[in-house]
Each structure stands twice: as structure tokens, then as C-alpha cells.
N, C-alpha and C. Protein backbone atom coordinates (compact mmCIF):
# COMPACT_ATOMS: atom_id res chain seq x y z
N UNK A 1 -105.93 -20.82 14.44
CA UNK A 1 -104.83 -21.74 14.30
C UNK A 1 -104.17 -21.50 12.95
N UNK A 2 -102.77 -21.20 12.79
CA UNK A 2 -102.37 -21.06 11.98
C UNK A 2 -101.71 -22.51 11.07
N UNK A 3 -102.03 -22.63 10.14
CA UNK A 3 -102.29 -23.90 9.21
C UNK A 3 -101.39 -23.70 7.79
N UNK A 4 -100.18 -24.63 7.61
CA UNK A 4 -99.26 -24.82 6.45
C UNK A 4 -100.05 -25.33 5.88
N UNK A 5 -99.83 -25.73 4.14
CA UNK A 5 -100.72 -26.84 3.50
C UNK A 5 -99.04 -26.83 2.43
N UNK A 6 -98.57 -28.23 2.85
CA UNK A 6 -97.68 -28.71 1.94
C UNK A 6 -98.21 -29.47 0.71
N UNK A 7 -98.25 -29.24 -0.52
CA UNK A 7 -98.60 -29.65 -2.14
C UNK A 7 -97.71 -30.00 -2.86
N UNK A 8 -98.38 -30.89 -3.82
CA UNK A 8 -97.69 -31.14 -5.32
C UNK A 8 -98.17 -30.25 -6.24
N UNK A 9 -97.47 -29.53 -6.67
CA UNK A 9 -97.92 -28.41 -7.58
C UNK A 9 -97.38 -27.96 -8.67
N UNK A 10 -97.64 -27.90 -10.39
CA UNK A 10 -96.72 -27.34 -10.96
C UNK A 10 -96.02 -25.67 -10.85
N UNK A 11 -94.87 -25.79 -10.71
CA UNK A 11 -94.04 -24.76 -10.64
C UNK A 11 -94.70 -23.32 -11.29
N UNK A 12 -95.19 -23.97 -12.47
CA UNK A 12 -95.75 -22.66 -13.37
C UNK A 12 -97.39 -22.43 -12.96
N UNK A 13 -97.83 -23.15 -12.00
CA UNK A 13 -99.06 -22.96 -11.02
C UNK A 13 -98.88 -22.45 -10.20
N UNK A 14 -98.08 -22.28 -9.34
CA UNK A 14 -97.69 -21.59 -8.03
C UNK A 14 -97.59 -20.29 -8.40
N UNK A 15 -96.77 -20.42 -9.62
CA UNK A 15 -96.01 -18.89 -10.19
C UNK A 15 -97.39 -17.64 -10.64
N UNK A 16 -98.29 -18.97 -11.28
CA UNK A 16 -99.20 -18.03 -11.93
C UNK A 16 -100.34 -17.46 -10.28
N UNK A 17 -100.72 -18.10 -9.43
CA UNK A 17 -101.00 -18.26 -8.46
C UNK A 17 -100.47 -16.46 -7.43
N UNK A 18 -99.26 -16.77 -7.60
CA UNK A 18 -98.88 -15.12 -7.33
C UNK A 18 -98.65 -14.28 -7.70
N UNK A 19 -98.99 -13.99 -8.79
CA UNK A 19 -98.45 -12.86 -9.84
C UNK A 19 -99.98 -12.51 -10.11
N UNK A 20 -101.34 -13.49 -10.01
CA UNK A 20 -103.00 -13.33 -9.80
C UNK A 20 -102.90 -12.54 -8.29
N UNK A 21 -102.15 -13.18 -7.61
CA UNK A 21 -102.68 -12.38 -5.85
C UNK A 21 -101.51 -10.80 -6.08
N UNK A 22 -100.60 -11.14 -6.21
CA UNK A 22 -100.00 -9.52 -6.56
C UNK A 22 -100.83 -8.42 -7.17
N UNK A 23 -101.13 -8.96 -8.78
CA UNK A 23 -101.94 -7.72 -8.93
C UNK A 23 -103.00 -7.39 -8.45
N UNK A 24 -103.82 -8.51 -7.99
CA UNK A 24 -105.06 -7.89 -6.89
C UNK A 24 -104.84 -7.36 -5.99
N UNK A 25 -103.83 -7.29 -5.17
CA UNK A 25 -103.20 -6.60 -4.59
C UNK A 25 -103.80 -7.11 -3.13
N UNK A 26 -103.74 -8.38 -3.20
CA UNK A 26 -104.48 -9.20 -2.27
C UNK A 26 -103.23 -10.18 -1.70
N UNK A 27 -102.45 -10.42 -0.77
CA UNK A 27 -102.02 -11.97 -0.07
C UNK A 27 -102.91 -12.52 0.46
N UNK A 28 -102.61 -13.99 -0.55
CA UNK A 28 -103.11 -15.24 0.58
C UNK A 28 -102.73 -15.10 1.50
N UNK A 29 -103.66 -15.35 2.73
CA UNK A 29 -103.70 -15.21 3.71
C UNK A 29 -102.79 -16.70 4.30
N UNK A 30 -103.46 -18.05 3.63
CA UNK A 30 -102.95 -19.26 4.39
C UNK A 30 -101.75 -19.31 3.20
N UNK A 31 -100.91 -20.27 4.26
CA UNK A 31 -99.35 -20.39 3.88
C UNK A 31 -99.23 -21.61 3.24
N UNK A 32 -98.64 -21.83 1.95
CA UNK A 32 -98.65 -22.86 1.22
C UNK A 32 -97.19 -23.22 0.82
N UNK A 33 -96.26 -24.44 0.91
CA UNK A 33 -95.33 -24.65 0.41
C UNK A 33 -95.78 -25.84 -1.00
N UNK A 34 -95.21 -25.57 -1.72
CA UNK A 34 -95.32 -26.85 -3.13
C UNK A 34 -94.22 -27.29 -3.41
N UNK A 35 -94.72 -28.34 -3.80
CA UNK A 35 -93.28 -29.41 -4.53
C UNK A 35 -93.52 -29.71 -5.53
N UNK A 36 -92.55 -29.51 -6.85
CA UNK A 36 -92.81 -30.18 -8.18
C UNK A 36 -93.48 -31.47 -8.17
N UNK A 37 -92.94 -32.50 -7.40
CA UNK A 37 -93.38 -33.93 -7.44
C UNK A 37 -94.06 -34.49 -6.11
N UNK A 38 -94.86 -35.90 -6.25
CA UNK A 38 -94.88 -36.16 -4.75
C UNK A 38 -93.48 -37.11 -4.19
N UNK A 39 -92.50 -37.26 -5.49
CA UNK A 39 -91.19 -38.11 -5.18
C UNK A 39 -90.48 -36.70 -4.52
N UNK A 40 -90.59 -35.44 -4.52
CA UNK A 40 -89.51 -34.51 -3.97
C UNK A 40 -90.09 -34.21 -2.58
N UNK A 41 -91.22 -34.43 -2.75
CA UNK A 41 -92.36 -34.15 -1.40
C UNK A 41 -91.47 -35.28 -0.24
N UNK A 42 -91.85 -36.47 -0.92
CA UNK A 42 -91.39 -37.63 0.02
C UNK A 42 -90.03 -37.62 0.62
N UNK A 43 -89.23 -37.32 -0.25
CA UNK A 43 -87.46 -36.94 -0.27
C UNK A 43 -87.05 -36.20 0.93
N UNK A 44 -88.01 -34.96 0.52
CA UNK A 44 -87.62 -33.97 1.77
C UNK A 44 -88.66 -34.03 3.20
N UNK A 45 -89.53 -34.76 3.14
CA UNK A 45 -90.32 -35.12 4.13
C UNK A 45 -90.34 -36.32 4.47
N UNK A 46 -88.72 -36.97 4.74
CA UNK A 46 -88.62 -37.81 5.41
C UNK A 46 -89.51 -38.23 6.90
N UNK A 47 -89.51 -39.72 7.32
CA UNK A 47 -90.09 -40.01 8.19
C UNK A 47 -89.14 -39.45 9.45
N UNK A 48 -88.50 -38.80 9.79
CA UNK A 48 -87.58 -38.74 10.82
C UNK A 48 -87.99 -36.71 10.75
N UNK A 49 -88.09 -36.18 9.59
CA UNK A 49 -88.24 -35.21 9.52
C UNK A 49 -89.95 -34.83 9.83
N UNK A 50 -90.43 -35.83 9.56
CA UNK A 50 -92.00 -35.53 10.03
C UNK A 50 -92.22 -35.56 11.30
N UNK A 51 -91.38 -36.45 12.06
CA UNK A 51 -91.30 -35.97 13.55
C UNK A 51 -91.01 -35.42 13.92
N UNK A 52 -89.58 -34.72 13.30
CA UNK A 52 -89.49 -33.36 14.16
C UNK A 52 -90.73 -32.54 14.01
N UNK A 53 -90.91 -32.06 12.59
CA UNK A 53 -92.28 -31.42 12.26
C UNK A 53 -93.46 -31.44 13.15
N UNK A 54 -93.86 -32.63 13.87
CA UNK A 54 -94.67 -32.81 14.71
C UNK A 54 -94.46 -32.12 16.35
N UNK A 55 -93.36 -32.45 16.32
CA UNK A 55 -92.63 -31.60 18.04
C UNK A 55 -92.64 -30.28 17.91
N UNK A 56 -92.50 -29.57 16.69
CA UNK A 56 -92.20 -28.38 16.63
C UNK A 56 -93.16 -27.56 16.66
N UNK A 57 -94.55 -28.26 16.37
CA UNK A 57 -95.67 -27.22 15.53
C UNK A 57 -96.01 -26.93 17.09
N UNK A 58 -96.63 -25.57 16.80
CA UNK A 58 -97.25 -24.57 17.73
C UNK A 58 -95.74 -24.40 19.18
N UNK A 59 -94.86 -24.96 18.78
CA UNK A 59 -94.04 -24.86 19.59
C UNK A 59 -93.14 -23.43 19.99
N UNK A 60 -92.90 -22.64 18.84
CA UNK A 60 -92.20 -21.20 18.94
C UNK A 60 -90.80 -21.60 18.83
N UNK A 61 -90.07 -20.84 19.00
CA UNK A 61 -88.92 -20.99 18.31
C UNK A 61 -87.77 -21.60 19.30
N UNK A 62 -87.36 -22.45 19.17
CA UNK A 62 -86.29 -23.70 20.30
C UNK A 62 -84.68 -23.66 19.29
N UNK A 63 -84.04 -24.35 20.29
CA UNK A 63 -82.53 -24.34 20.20
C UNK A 63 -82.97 -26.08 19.45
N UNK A 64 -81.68 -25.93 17.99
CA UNK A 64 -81.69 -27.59 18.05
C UNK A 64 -81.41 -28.45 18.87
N UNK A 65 -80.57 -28.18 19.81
CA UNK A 65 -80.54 -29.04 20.51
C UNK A 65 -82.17 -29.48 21.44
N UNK A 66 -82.81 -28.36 21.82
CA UNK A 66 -84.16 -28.68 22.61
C UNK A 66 -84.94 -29.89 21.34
N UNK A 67 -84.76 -29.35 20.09
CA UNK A 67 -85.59 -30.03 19.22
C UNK A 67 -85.20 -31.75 19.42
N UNK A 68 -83.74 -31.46 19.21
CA UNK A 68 -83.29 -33.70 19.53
C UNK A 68 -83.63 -33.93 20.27
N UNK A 69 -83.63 -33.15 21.62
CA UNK A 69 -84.19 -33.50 23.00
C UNK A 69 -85.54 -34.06 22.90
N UNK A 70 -86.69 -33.17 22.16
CA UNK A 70 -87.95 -33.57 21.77
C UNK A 70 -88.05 -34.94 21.20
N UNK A 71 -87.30 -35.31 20.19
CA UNK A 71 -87.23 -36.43 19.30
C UNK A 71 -87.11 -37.72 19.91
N UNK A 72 -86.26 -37.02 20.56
CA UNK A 72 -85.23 -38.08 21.51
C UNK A 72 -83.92 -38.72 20.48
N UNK A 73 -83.42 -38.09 19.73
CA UNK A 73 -82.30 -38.01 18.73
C UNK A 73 -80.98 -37.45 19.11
N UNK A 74 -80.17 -37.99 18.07
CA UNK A 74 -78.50 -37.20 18.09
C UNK A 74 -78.60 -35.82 17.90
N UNK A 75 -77.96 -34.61 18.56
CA UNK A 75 -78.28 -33.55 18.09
C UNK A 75 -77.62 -33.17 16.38
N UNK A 76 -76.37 -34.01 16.20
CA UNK A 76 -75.83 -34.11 14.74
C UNK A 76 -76.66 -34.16 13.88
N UNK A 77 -77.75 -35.60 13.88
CA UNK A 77 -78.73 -35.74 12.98
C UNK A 77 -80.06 -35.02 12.73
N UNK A 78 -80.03 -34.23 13.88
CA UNK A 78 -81.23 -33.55 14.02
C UNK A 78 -80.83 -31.98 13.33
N UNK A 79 -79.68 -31.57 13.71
CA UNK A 79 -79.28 -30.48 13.09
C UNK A 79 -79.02 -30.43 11.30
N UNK A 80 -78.74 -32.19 10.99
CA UNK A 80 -78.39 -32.02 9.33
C UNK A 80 -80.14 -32.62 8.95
N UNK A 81 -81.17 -32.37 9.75
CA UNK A 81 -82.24 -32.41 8.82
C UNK A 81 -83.12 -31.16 9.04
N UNK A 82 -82.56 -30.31 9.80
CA UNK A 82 -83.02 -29.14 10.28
C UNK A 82 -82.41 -27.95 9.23
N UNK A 83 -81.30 -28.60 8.68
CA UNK A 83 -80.71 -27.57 7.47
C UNK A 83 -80.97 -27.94 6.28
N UNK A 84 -81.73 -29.09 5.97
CA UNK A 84 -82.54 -29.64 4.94
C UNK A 84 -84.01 -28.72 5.16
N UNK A 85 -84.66 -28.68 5.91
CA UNK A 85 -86.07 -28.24 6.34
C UNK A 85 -86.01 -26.84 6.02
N UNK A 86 -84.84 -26.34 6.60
CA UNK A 86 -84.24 -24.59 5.96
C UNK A 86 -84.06 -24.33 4.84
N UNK A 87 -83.61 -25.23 4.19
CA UNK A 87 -83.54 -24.93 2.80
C UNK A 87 -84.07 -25.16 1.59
N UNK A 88 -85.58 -25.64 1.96
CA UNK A 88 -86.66 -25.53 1.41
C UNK A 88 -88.12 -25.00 1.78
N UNK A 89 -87.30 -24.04 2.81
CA UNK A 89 -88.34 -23.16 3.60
C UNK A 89 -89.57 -23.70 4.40
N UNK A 90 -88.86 -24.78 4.97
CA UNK A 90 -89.90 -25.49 5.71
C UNK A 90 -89.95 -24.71 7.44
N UNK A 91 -88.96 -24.89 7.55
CA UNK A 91 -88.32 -23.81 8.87
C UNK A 91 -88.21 -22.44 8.46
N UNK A 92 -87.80 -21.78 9.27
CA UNK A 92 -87.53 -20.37 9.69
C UNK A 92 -86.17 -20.37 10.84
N UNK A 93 -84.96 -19.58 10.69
CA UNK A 93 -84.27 -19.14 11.78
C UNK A 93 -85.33 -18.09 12.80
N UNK A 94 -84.74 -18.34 13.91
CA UNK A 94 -86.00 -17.91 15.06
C UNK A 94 -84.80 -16.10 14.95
N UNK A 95 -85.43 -15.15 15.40
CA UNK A 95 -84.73 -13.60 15.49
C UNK A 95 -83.36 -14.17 16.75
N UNK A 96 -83.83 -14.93 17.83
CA UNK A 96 -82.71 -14.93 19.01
C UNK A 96 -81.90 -16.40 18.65
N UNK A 97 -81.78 -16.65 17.72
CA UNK A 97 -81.15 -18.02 17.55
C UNK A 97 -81.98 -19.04 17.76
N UNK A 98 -81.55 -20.28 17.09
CA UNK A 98 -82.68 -21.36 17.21
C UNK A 98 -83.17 -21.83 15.97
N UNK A 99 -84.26 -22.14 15.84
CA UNK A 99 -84.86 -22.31 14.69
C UNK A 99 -86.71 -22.20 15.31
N UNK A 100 -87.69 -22.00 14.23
CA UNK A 100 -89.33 -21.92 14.33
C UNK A 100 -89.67 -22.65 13.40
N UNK A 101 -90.87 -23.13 13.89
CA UNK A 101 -91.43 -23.99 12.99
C UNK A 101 -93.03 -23.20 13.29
N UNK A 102 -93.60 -22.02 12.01
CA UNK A 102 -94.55 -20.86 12.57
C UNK A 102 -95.73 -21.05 12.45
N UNK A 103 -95.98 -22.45 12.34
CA UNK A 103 -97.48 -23.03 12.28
C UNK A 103 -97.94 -24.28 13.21
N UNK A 104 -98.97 -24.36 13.71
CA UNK A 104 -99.60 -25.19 14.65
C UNK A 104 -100.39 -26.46 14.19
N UNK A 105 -100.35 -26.39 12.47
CA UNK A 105 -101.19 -26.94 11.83
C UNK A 105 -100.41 -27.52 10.69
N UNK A 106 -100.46 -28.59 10.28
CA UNK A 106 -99.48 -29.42 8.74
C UNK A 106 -101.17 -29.95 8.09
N UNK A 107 -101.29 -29.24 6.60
CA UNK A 107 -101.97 -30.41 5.96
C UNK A 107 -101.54 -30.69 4.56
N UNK A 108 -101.12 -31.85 4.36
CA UNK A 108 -100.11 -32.47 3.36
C UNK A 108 -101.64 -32.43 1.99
N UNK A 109 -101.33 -32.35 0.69
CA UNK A 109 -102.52 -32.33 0.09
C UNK A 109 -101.42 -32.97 -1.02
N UNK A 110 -102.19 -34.27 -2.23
CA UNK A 110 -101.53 -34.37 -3.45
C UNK A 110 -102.46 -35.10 -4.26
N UNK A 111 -102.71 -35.35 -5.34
CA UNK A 111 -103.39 -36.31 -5.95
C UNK A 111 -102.95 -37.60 -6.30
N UNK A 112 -103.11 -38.66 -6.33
CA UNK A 112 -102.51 -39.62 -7.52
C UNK A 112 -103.42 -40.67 -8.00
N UNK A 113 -103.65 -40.47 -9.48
CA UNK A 113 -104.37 -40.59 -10.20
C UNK A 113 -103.42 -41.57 -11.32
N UNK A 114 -104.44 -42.44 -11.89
CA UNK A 114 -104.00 -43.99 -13.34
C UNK A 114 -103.36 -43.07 -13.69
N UNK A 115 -102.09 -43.52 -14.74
CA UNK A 115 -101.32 -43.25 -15.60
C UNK A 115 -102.03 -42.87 -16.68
């Protein structure tokens, strides 16, 4: 099963993170997106966007419109959070049109810890 793990992570952690797997000359294997904050996390992982997220996984690559269909949504609104999701590389354009969502698996990870 192929498995995302969305994080709060500093920027200059991620960075150092691949520039360690480059010169080993090793890729992580599992797929990790990070977010500076868990306020940018939340922002872009709206509750409306976590459902699509949910319809999509292990799904392969669908027309937005199939995706509103899934939701049971406007295809308008579904398409302006589908170009939000793209542009923080949450999605993928599918090769035949459409959009993918290339994992079967979401695990959200963050800390929050006293001031």
C-alpha cells in the first residue's frame, strides 16, 4: 500500500533531509509532503478538501467532474480546491487528463507541545 505522510516540518529539515538522501545516493522510498506550520497544514487541508482526499485515495486518476460526483459537490467548487491541492503538490495531473491522487494511504503526523 502506497502511504503519503503529510507533516509539520521545518523548511530547513526537509531541505537537510534531501541533500542527506542525495548524497547517499539513496531515495526515500515513502512519500512525504511538509508544511512550515500546523496553521498552513490546516489552511490547505480544509474539511471539504479532506473529503475529496478521501474519495480519491487508491482511486487512479478521474475527471473533476467524476471527483464532485464522488463528493456529491458543485463541479466549480470542487475544481477551485483541486487547483489548491495542485499547487501544493498534493495532487498530480493524471498523463490522459484528469487529475490522481497516487496514494491509497493519508497519515497526517504533527506535534503540539506547551508554549
Amino acid at each position: 500500500m502506497r502511504t503519503v505522510t503529510l507533516d509539520v516540518r521545518d523548511p530547513n529539515d526537509s531541505m537537510a533531509d534531501f541533500v542527506r538522501s542525495w548524497k547517499n545516493g539513496k531515495a526515500d522510498k515513502s512519500a512525504r509532503i511538509s508544511f512550515a506550520s500546523p496553521e498552513l497544514l490546516w489552511k490547505v487541508l480544509t474539511a471539504k478538501r479532506w473529503e475529496l482526499l478521501k474519495a480519491l485515495c487508491g482511486a487512479g486518476p478521474i475527471s473533476i467532474r467524476e471527483a464532485a460526483r464522488r463528493v456529491n459537490r458543485d463541479v466549480k467548487a470542487v475544481h477551485s480546491d483541486v487547483t489548491a491541492l495542485l499547487s501544493v503538490g498534493v495532487l498530480d495531473r493524471a498523463e490522459g487528463g484528469g487529475i490522481v491522487f497516487p496514494f491509497e494511504a493519508v497519515k497526517v503526523e504533527f506535534l503540539l507541545q506547551a508554549a
